[in-house]
C-alpha atoms as a PDB file:
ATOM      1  CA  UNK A   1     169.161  36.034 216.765  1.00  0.00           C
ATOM      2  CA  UNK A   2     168.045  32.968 215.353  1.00  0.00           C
ATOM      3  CA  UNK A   3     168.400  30.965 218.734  1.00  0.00           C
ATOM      4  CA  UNK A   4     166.755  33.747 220.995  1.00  0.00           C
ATOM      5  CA  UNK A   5     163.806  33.158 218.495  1.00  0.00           C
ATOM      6  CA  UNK A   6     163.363  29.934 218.331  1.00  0.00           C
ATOM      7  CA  UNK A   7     163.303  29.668 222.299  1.00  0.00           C
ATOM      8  CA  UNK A   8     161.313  32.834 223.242  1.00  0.00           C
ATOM      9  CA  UNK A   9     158.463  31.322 220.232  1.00  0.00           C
ATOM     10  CA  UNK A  10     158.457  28.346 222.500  1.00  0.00           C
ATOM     11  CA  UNK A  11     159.961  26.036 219.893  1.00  0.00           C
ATOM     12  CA  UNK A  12     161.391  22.491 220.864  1.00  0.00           C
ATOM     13  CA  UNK A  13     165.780  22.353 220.577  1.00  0.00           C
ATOM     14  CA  UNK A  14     165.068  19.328 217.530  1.00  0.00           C
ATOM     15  CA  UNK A  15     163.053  21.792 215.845  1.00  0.00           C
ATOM     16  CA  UNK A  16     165.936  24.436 216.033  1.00  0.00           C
ATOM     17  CA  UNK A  17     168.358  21.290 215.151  1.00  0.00           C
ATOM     18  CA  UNK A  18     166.427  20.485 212.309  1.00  0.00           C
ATOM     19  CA  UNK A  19     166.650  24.422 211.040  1.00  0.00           C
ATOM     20  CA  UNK A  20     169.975  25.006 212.063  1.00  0.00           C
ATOM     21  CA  UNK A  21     171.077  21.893 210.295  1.00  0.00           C
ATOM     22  CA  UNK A  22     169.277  22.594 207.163  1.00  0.00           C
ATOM     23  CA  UNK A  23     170.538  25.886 207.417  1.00  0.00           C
ATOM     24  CA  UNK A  24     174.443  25.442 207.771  1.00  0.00           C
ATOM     25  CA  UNK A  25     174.792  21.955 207.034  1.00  0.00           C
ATOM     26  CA  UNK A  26     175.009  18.755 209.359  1.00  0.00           C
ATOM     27  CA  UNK A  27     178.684  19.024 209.722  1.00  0.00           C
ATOM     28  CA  UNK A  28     178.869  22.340 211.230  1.00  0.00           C
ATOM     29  CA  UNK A  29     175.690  20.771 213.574  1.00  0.00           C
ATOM     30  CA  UNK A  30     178.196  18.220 214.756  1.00  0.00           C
ATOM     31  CA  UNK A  31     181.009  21.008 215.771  1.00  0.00           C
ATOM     32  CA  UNK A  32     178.582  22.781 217.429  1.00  0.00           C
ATOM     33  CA  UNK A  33     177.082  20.163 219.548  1.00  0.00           C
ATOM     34  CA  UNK A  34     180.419  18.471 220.303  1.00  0.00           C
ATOM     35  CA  UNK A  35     181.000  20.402 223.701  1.00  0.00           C
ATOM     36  CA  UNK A  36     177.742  18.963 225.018  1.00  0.00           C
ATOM     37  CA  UNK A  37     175.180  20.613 226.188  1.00  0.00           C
ATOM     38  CA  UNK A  38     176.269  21.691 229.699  1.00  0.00           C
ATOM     39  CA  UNK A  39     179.183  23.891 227.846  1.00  0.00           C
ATOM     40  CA  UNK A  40     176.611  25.573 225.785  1.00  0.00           C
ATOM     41  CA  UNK A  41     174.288  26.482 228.097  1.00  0.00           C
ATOM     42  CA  UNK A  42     177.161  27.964 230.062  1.00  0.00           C
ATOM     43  CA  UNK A  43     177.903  29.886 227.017  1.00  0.00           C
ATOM     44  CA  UNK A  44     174.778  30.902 226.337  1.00  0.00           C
ATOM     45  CA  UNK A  45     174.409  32.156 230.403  1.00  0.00           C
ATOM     46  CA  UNK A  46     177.444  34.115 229.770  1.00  0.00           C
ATOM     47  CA  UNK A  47     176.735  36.298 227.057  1.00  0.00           C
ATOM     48  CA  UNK A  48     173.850  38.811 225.910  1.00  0.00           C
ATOM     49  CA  UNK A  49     171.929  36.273 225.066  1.00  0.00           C
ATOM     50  CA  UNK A  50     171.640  34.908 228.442  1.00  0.00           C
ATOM     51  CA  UNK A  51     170.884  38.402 229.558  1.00  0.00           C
ATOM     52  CA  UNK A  52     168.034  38.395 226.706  1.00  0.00           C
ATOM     53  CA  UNK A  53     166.754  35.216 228.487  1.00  0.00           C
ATOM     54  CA  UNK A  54     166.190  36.481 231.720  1.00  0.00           C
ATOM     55  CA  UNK A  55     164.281  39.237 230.554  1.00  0.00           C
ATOM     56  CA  UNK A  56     167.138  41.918 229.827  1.00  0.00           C
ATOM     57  CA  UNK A  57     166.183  44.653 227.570  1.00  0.00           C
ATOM     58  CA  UNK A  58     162.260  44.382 227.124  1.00  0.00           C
ATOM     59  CA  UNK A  59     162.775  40.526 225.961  1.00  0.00           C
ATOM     60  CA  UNK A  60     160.299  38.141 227.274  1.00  0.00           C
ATOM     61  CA  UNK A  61     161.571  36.021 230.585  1.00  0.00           C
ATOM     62  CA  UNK A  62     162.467  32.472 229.546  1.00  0.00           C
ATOM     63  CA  UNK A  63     162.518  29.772 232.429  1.00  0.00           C
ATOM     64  CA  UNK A  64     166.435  28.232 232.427  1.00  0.00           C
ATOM     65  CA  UNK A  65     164.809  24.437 233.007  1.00  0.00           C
ATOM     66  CA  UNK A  66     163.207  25.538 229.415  1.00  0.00           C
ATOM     67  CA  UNK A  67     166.193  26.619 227.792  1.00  0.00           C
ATOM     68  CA  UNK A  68     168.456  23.590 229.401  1.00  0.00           C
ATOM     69  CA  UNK A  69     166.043  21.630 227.820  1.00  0.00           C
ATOM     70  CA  UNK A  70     165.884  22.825 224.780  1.00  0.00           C
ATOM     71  CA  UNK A  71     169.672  22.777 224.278  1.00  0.00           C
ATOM     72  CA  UNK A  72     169.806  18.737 225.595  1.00  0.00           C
ATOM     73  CA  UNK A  73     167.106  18.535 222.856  1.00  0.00           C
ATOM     74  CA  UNK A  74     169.320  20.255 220.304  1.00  0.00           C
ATOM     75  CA  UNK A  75     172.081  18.157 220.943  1.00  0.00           C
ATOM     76  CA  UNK A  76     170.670  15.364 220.932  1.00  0.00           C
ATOM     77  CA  UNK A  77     169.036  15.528 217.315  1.00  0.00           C
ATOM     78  CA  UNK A  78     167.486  12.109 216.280  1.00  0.00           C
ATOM     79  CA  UNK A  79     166.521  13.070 212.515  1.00  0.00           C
ATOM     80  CA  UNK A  80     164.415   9.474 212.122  1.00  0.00           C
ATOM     81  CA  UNK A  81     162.526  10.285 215.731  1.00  0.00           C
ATOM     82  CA  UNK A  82     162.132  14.130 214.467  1.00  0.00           C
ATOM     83  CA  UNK A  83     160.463  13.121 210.939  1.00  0.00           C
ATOM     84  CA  UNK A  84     157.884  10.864 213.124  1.00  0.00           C
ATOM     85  CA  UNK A  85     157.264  13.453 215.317  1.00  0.00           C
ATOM     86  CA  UNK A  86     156.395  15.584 212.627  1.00  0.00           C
ATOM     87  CA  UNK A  87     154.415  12.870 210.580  1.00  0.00           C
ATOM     88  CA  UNK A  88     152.195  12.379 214.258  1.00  0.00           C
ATOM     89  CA  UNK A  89     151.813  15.753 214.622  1.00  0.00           C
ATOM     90  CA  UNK A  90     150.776  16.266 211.057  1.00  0.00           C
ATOM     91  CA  UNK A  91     147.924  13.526 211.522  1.00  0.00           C
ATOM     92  CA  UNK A  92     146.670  15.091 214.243  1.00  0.00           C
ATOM     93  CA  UNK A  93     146.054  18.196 212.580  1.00  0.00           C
ATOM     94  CA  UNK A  94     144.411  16.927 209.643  1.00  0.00           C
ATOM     95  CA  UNK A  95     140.588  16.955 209.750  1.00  0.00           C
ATOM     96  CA  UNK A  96     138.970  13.507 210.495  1.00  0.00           C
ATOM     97  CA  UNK A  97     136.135  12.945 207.569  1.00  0.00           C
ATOM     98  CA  UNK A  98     132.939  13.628 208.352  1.00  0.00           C
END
């Protein structure tokens, strides 16, 4: 489960935007995130996977306020503010010269 994954990893919701987009195309994005994320998270809390979340079956415990987050941050996929983030997190990797 792609989603379970990306939240139990401790991934951001744009960085599973930016896969799931790139993945199945940012039409299909826009279906999905049309509910909102209040109806998803309700979805999510009413299937397996929500059972997953709260630790269910061996998985690892995932605070909700993470995962309600996560999904407002999936919806809510700014693809200029997500390539910045990257670019400022990929400076502060690199090594400063010596």
């Amino acid at each position: 489960m792609p989603l379970l994954t990306h939240i139990v990893e401790g991934e951001e919701g744009d960085d599973f935007a930016d896969w799931f987009i790139k993945g199945f195309t940012e039409e299909v994005y826009k279906m999905v995130v049309q509910a909102g994320p209040d109806a998803l998270i309700q979805l999510i809390y009413s299937t397996q996977l929500g059972a997953r979340l709260n630790g269910a079956y061996g998985d690892k415990s995932v605070p909700r306020l993470y995962v309600e987050r996560f999904i407002h941050d999936f919806c809510n996929f700014n693809p200029d503010a997500y390539e910045k983030k990257l670019q400022k997190e990929e400076g502060e990797r690199e090594p400063t010269p010596a």
